[in-house]
Protein backbone atom coordinates (compact mmCIF):
# COMPACT_ATOMS: atom_id res chain seq x y z
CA UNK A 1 -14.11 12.84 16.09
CA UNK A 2 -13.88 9.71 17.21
CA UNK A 3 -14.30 8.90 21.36
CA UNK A 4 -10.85 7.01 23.05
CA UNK A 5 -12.25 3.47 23.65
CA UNK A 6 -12.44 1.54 27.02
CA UNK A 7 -11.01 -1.14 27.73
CA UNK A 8 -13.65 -2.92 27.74
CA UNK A 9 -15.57 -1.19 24.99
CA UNK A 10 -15.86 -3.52 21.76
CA UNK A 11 -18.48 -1.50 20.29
CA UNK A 12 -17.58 0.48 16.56
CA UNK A 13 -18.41 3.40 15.26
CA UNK A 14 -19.76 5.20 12.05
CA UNK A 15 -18.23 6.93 10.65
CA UNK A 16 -19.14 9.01 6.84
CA UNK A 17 -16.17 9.93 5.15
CA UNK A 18 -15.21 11.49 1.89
CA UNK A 19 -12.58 11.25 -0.24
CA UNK A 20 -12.07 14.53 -3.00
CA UNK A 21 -10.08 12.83 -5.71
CA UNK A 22 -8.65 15.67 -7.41
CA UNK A 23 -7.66 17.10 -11.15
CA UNK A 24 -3.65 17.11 -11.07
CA UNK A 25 -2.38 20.71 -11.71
CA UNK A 26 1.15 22.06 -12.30
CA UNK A 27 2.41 24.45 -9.95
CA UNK A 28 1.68 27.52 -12.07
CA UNK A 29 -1.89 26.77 -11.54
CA UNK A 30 -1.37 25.95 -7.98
CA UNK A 31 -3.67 28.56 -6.74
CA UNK A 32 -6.56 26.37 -9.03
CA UNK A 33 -5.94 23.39 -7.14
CA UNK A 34 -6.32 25.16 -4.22
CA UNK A 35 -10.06 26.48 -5.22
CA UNK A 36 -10.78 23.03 -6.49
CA UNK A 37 -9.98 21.65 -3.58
CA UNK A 38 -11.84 23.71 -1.36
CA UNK A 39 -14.78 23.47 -3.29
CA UNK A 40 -14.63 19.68 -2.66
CA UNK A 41 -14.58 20.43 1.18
CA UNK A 42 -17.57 22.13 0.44
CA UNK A 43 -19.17 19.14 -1.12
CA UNK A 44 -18.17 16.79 1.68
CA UNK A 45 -20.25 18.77 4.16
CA UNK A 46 -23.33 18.87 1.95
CA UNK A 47 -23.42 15.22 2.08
CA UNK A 48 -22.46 15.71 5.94
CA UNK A 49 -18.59 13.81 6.35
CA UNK A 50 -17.19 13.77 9.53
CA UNK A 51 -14.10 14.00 7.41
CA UNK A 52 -12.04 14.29 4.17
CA UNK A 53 -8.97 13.27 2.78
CA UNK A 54 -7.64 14.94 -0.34
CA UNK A 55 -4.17 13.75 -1.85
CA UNK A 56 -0.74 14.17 -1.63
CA UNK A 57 0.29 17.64 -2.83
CA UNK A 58 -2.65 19.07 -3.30
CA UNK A 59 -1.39 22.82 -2.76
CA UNK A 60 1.16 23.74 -4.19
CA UNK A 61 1.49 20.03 -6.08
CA UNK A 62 3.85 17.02 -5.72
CA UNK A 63 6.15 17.71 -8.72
CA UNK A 64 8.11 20.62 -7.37
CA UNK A 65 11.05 20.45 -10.09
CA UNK A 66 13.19 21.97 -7.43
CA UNK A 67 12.94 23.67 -3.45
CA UNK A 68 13.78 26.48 -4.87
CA UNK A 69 10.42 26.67 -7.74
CA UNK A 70 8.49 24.69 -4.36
CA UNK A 71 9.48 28.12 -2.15
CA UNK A 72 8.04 30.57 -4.70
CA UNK A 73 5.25 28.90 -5.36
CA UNK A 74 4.23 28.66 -1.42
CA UNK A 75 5.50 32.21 -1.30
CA UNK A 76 3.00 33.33 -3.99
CA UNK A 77 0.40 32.38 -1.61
CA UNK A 78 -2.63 32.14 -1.02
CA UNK A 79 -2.03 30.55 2.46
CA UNK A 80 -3.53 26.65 2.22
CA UNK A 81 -3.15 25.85 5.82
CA UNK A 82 -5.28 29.28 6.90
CA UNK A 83 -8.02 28.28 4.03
CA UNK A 84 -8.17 24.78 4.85
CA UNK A 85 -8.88 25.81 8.86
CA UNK A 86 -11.67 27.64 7.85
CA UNK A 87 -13.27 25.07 6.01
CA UNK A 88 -12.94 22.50 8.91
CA UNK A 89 -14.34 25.36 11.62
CA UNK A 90 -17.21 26.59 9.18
CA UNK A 91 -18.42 22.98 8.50
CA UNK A 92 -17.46 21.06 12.09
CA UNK A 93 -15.72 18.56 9.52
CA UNK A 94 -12.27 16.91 10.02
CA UNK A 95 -9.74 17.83 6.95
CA UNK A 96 -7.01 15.69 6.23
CA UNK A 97 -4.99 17.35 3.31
CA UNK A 98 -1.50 16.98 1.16
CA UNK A 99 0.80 20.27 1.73
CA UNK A 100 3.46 20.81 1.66
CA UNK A 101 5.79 22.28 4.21
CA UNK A 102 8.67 24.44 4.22
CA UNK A 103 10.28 23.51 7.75
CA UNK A 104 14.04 23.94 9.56
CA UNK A 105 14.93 21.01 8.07
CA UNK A 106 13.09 21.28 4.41
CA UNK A 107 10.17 20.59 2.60
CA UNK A 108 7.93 18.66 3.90
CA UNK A 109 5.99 16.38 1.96
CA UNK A 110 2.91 16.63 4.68
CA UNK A 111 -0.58 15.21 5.33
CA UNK A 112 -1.94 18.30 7.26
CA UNK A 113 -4.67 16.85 10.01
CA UNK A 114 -7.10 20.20 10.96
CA UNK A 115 -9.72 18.91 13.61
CA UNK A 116 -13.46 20.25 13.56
CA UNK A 117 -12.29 23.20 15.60
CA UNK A 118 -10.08 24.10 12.39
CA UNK A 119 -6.92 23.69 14.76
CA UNK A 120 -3.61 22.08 12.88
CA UNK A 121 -3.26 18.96 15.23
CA UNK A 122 -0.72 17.30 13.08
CA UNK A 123 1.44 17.57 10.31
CA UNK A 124 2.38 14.00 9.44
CA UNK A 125 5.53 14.22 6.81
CA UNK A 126 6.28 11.65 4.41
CA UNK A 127 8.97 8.92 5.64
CA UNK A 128 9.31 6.50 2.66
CA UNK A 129 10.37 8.98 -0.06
CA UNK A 130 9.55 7.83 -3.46
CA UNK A 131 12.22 8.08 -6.70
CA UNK A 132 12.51 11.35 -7.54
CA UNK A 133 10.32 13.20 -4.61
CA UNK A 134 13.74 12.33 -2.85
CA UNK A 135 15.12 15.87 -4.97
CA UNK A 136 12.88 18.30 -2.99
CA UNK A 137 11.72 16.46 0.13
CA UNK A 138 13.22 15.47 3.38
CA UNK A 139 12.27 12.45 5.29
CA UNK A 140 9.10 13.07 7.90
CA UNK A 141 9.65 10.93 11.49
CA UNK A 142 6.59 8.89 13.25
CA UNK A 143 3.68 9.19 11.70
CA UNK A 144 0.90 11.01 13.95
CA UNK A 145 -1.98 9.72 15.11
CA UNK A 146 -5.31 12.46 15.55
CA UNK A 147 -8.75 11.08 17.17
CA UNK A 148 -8.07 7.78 16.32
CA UNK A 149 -7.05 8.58 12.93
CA UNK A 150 -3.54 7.56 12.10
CA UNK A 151 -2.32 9.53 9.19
CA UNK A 152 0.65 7.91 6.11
CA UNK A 153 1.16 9.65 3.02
CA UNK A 154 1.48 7.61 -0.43
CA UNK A 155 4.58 5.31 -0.97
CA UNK A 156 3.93 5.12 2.83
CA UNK A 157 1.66 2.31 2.66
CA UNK A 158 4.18 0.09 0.56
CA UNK A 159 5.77 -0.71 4.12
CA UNK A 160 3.49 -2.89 6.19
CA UNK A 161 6.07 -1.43 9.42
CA UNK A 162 4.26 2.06 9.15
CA UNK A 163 0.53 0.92 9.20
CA UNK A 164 1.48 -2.03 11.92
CA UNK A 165 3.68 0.44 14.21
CA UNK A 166 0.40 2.95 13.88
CA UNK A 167 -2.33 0.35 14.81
CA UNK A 168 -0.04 -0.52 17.59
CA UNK A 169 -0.11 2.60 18.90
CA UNK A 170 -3.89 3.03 18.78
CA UNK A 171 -5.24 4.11 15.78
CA UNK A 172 -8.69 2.80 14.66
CA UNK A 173 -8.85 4.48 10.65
CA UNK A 174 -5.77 4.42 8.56
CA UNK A 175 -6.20 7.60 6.21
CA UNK A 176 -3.57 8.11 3.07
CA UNK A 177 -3.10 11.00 1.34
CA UNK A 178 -1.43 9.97 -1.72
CA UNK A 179 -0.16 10.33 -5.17
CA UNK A 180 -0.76 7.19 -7.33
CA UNK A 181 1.13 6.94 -10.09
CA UNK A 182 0.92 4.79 -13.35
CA UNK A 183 3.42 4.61 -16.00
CA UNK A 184 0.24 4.53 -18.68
CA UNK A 185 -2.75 6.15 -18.69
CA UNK A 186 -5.74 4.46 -16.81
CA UNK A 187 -6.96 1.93 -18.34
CA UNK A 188 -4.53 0.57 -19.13
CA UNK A 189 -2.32 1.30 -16.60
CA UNK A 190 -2.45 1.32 -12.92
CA UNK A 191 -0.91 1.35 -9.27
CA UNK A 192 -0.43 -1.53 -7.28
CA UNK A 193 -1.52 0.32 -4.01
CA UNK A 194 -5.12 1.23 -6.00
CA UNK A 195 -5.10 -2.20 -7.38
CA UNK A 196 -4.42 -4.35 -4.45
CA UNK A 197 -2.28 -3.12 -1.50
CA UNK A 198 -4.12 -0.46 0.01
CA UNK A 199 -7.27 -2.93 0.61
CA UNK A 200 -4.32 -5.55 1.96
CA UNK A 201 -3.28 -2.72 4.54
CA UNK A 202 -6.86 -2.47 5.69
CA UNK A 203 -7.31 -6.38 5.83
CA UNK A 204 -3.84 -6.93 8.19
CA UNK A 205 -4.15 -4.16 10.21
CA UNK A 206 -8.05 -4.83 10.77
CA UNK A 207 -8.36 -1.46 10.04
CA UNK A 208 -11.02 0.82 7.80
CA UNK A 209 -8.50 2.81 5.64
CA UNK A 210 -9.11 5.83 3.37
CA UNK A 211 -6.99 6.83 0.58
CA UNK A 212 -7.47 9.88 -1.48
CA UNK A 213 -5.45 10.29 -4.83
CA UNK A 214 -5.03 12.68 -8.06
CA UNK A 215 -6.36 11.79 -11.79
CA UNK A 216 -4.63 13.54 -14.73
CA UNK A 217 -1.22 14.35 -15.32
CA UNK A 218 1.45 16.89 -13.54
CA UNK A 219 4.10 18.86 -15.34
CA UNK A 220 4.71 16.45 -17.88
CA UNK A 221 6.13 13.77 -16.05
CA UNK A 222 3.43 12.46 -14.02
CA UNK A 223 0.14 10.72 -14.63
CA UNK A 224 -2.33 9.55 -11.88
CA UNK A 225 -4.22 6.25 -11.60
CA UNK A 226 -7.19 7.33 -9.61
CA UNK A 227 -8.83 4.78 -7.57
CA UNK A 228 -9.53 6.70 -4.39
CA UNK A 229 -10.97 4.27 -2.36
CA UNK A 230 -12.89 3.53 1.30
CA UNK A 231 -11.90 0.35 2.38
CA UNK A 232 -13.46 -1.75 5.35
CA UNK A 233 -11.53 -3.60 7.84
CA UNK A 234 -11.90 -6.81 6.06
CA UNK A 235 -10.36 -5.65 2.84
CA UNK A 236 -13.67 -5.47 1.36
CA UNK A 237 -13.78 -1.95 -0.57
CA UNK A 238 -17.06 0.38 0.43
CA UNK A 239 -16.76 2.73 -2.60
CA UNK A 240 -14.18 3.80 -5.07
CA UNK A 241 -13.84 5.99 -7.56
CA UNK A 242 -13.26 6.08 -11.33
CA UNK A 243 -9.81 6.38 -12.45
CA UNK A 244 -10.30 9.20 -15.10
CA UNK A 245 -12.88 11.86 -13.36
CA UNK A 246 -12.44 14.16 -10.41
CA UNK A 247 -15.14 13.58 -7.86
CA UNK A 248 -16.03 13.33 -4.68
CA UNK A 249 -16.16 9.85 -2.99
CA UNK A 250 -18.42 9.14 0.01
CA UNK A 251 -19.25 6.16 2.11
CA UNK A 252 -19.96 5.04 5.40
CA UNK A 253 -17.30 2.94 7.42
CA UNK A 254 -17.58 1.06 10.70
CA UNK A 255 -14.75 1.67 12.59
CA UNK A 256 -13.76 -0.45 15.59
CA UNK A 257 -12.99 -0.13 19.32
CA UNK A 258 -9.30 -0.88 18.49
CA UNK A 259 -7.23 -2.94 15.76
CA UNK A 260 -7.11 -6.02 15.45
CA UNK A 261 -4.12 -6.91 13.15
CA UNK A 262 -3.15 -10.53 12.20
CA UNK A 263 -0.27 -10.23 13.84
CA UNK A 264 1.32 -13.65 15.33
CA UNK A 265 4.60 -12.15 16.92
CA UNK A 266 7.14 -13.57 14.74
CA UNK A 267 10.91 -12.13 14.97
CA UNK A 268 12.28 -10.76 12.20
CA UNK A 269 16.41 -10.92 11.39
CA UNK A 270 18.16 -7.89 13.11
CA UNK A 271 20.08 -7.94 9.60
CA UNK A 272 18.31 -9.22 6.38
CA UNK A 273 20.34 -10.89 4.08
CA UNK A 274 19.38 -10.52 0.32
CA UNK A 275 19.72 -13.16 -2.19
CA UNK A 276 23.21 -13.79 -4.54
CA UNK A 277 22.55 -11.64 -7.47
CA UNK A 278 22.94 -14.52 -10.21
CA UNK A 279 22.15 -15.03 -13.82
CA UNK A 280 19.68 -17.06 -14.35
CA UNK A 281 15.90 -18.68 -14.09
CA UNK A 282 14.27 -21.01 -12.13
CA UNK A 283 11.45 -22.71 -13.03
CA UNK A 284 9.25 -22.87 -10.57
CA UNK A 285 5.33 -24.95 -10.87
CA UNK A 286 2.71 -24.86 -8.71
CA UNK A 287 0.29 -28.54 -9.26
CA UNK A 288 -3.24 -28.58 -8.36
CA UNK A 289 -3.11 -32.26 -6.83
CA UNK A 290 -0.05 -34.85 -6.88
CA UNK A 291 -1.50 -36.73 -9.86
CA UNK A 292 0.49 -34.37 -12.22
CA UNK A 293 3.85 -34.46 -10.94
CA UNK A 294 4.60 -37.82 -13.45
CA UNK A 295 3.35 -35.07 -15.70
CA UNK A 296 6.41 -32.80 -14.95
CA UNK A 297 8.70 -35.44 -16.61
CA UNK A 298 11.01 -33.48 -19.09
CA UNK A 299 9.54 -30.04 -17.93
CA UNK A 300 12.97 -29.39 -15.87
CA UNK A 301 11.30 -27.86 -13.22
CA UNK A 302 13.58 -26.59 -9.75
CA UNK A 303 10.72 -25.84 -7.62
CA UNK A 304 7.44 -27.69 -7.18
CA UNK A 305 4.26 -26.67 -4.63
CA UNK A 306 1.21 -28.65 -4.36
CA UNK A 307 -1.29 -29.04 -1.90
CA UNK A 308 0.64 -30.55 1.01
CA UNK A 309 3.59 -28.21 0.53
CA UNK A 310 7.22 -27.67 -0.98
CA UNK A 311 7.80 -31.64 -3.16
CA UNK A 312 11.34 -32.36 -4.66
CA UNK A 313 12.10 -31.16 -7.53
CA UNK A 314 11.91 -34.08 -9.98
CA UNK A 315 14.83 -34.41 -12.91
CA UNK A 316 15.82 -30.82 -13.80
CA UNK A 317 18.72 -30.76 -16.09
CA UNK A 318 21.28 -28.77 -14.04
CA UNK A 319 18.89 -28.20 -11.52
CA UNK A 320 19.04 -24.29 -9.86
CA UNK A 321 19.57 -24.66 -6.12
CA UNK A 322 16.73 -22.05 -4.80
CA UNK A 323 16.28 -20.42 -1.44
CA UNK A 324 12.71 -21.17 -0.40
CA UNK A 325 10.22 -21.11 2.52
CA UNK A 326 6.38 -22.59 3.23
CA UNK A 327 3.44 -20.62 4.67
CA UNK A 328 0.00 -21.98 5.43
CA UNK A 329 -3.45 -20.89 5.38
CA UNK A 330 -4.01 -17.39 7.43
CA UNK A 331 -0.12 -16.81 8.64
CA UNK A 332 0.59 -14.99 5.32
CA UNK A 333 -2.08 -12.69 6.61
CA UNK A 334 0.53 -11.76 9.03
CA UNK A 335 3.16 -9.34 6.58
CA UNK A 336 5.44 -10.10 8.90
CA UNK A 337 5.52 -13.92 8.29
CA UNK A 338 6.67 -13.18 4.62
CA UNK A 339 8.92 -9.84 5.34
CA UNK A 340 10.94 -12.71 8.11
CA UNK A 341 11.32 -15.71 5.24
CA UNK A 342 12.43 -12.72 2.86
CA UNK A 343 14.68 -11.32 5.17
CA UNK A 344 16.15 -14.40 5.51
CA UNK A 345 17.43 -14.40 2.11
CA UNK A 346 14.64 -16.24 0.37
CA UNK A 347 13.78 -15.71 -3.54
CA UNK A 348 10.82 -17.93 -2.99
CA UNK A 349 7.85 -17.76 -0.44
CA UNK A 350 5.65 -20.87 -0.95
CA UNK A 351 2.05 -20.02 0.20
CA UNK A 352 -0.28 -23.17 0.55
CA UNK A 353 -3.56 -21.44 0.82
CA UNK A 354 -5.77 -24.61 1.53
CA UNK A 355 -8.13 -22.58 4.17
CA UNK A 356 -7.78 -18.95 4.74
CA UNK A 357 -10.35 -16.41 6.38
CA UNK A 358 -10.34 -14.27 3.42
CA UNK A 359 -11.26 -14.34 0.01
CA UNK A 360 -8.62 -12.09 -1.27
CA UNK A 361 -6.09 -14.21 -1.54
CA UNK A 362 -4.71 -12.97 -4.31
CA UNK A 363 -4.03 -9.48 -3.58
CA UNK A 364 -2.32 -10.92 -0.59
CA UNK A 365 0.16 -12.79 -2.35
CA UNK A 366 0.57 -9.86 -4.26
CA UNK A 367 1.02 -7.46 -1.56
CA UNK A 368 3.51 -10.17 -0.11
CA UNK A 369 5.67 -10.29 -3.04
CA UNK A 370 6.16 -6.83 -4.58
CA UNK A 371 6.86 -5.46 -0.55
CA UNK A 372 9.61 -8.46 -0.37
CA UNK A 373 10.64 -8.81 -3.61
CA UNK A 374 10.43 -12.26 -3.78
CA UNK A 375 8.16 -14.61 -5.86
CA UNK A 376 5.16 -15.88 -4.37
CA UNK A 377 3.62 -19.21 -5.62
CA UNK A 378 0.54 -20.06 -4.37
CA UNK A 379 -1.50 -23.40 -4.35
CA UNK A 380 -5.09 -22.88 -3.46
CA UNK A 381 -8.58 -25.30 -3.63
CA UNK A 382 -10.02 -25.11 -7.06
CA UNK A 383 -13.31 -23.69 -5.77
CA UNK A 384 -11.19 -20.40 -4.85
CA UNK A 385 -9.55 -20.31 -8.43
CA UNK A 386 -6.96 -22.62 -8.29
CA UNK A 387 -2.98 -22.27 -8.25
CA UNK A 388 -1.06 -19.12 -9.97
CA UNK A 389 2.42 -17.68 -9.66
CA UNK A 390 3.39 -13.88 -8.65
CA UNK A 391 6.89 -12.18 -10.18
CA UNK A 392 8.61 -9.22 -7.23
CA UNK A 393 7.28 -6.71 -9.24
CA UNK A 394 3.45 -7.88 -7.95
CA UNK A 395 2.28 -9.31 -10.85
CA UNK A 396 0.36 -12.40 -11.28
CA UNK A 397 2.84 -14.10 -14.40
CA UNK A 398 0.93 -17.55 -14.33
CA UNK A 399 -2.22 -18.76 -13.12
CA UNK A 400 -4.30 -21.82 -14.66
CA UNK A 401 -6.68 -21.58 -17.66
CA UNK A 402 -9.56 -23.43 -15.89
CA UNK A 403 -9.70 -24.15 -11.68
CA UNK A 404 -11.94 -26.90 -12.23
CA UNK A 405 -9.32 -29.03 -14.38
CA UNK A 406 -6.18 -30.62 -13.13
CA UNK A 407 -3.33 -28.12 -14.11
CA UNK A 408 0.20 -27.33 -13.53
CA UNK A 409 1.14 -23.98 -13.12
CA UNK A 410 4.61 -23.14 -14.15
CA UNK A 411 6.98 -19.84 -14.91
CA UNK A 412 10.18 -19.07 -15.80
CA UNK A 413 11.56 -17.22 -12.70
CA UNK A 414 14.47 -14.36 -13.40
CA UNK A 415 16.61 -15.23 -9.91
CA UNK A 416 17.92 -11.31 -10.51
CA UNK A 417 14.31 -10.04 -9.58
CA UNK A 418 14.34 -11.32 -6.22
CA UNK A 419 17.93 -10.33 -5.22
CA UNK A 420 17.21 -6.70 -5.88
CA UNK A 421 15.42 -5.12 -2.76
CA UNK A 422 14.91 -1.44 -5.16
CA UNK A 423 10.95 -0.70 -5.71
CA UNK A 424 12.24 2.33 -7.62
CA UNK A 425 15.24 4.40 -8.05
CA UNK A 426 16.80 5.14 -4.78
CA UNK A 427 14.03 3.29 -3.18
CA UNK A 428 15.10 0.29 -1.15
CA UNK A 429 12.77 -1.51 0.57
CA UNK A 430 15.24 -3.09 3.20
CA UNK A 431 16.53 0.30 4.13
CA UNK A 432 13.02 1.57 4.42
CA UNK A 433 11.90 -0.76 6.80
CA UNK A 434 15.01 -0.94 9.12
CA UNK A 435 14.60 2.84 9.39
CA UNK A 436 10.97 2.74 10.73
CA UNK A 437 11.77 -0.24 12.60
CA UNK A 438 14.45 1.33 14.37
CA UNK A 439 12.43 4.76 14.79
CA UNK A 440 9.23 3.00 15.89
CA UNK A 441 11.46 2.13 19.31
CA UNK A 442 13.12 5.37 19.92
């Protein structure tokens, strides 16, 4: 699909791709999601895609319940991987799809690659298991990379190891098939990869990156955000989709010679070294320019950015001693920049954001501190919307009322937040990115 590049070719390509944001189904219906999913294959080649992604579990669905109710249902048939081929040789259009996969060592929570031949060239298997998915699946290995397309599925993408260690290694898309979750119901609620990471992924790994995801709900226990999005390599998004309707999402990417990720070679710790668990907050304020800090008097603040930096904390009342590092301008681009001060044993990554090449600041600093767990306040010029705080869990928990006005940002900062490294149940962040650290060099 797409041609290897030279070395010396700098010259992109276009690319139209599709994304078929499907209707959730249980797994008694599975053999519905299967037709509905087809049918969007179908749609993607009447608005001629050179390829689609559909989500994770799309046939038989990605809450099992159990391997056993997982094995009848793919025993029930009708055989996904055969109908799936025939869509991709029939139309001359790459399929990337969610199965999932009984192998010798278990299911398989898969993004199936089928090349416009039809021909299976990868199965890529989940490797950051999510929560409860943990029950039925086993752990997938390096994530595979087909005509320049390198392939993650869902929780994936929280790890910025799994879409560095593929643009490493030559890939020039990053394609998810995934399964956003949201504790409410869109509106209201949302996933962080929808809202801001996935376009973050794209940005670092100067990368075009496609994700595909479900709306509705799944056997009870599951309800999808929607959001399927095309994303450029700037982090600017080309088209998404709504977050109630199933559809099919096209648009037209320009995909490059090779990555270019903002990547600036720091080490990270062989070891990290997470933060005391403690009771406790710290309060932490961000000031727009030095004339407020006689304005701080009384406020008992332990942590204080402004525009030059980290400034001493002024008279807090049995002041908490925090663990805290500085990054300026475009380095926090770099994930690795944060993921090293984290690792570190930081609660606190400072981010003075006085000129950066991008205007999404703020879904970097968010990206930077729900993947670390740490809080993330960031000073930036008033023209770009002023200063604002971020909490581990990604959320923006202060920002000021009006950029053009002097203001001092401040928030009560829960030390406990940033000492746990868990994204989820059984989810650990640290142990997820040793393990594809230490994978990517075997």
């Amino acid at each position: 699909m797409l041609a290897a590049a030279r070395d010396d070719d700098r010259m992109t390509s276009r690319l139209r791709v599709a994304c078929g944001q499907v209707e959730a189904r249980d797994l008694d219906d599975a053999a519905l999601a299967l037709d509905e999913a087809l049918a969007m294959c179908d749609a993607a080649a009447g608005v001629e895609a050179d390829l689609i992604v559909l989500p994770e579990g799309t046939y038989p669905g990605y809450v099992m319940g159990s391997v056993e109710a997982a094995r009848e249902a793919l025993a029930r048939g009708p055989d996904a991987e055969a109908a799936f081929a025939a869509k991709a040789a029939r139309y001359g259009m790459a399929i990337v799809v969610g199965l999932v996969v009984d192998s010798p060592a278990g299911l398989l929570n898969a993004a199936v690659h089928f090349d416009a031949t039809g021909a299976v060239r990868a199965r890529t298997a989940k490797r950051f298991l999510w929560h409860f998915d943990r029950s039925w699946f086993v752990p997938g290995g390096a994530t595979s990379i087909v005509d320049g397309v390198g392939t993650l599925v869902c929780a994936d993408g929280r790890l910025p190891e799994i879409t560095a260690d593929l643009a490493a290694r030559g890939a020039r898309v990053l394609v998810n098939s995934t399964a956003w979750v949201t504790p409410c119901a869109p509106p209201e609620g949302s996933n962080p990869q929808a809202e801001f990471l996935w376009r973050v992924r794209a940005l670092e790994s100067g990368l075009p990156a496609i994700a595909a995801t479900k709306v509705g709900t799944e056997a009870g226990v599951c309800t999808y955000s929607g959001g399927s999005q095309i994303v450029a390599a700037d982090g600017r998004i080309v088209a998404v989709a709504s977050t109630n309707d199933a559809e099919v999402l096209v648009g037209e990417i320009d995909v490059p010679a090779r990555a270019t990720p903002h990547h600036t070679g720091v080490e990270l710790p062989a070891q990290p070294v997470a933060p005391v668990l403690r009771a406790g907050h710290a309060y932490c304020v961000v000031v727009s320019d030095g004339s407020l800090l006689g304005a701080l008097q009384g406020h008992g603040a332990d942590l204080v950015v402004g525009p030059d930096g980290l400034v001493d904390a002024l008279d807090a009342v049995d002041a908490v001693g925090v663990t805290v590092e500085c990054v300026h301008d475009d380095a926090m681009l770099d994930p690795f920049v944060a993921r090293a001060a984290a690792m570190r044993g930081c609660e606190f990554v400072a981010w003075v954001a006085s000129e950066t090449g991008t205007p999404f600041v703020e879904a970097i600093a968010r990206a930077r501190a729900m993947e670390n767990r740490v809080f993330v306040p960031v000073w930036r010029p008033a023209g770009a919307g002023g200063p604002f705080i971020v909490a581990p869990s990604g959320r923006v928990v202060a920002r000021t009322p009006d950029a053009a006005r002097p203001y001092a940002v401040g928030a009560p900062c829960l030390l406990a937040e940033a000492a746990t490294k868990q994204m989820a149940p059984g989810t650990d962040a640290w142990a997820g990115a040793l393990e594809i650290r230490t994978t990517s060099r075997t």
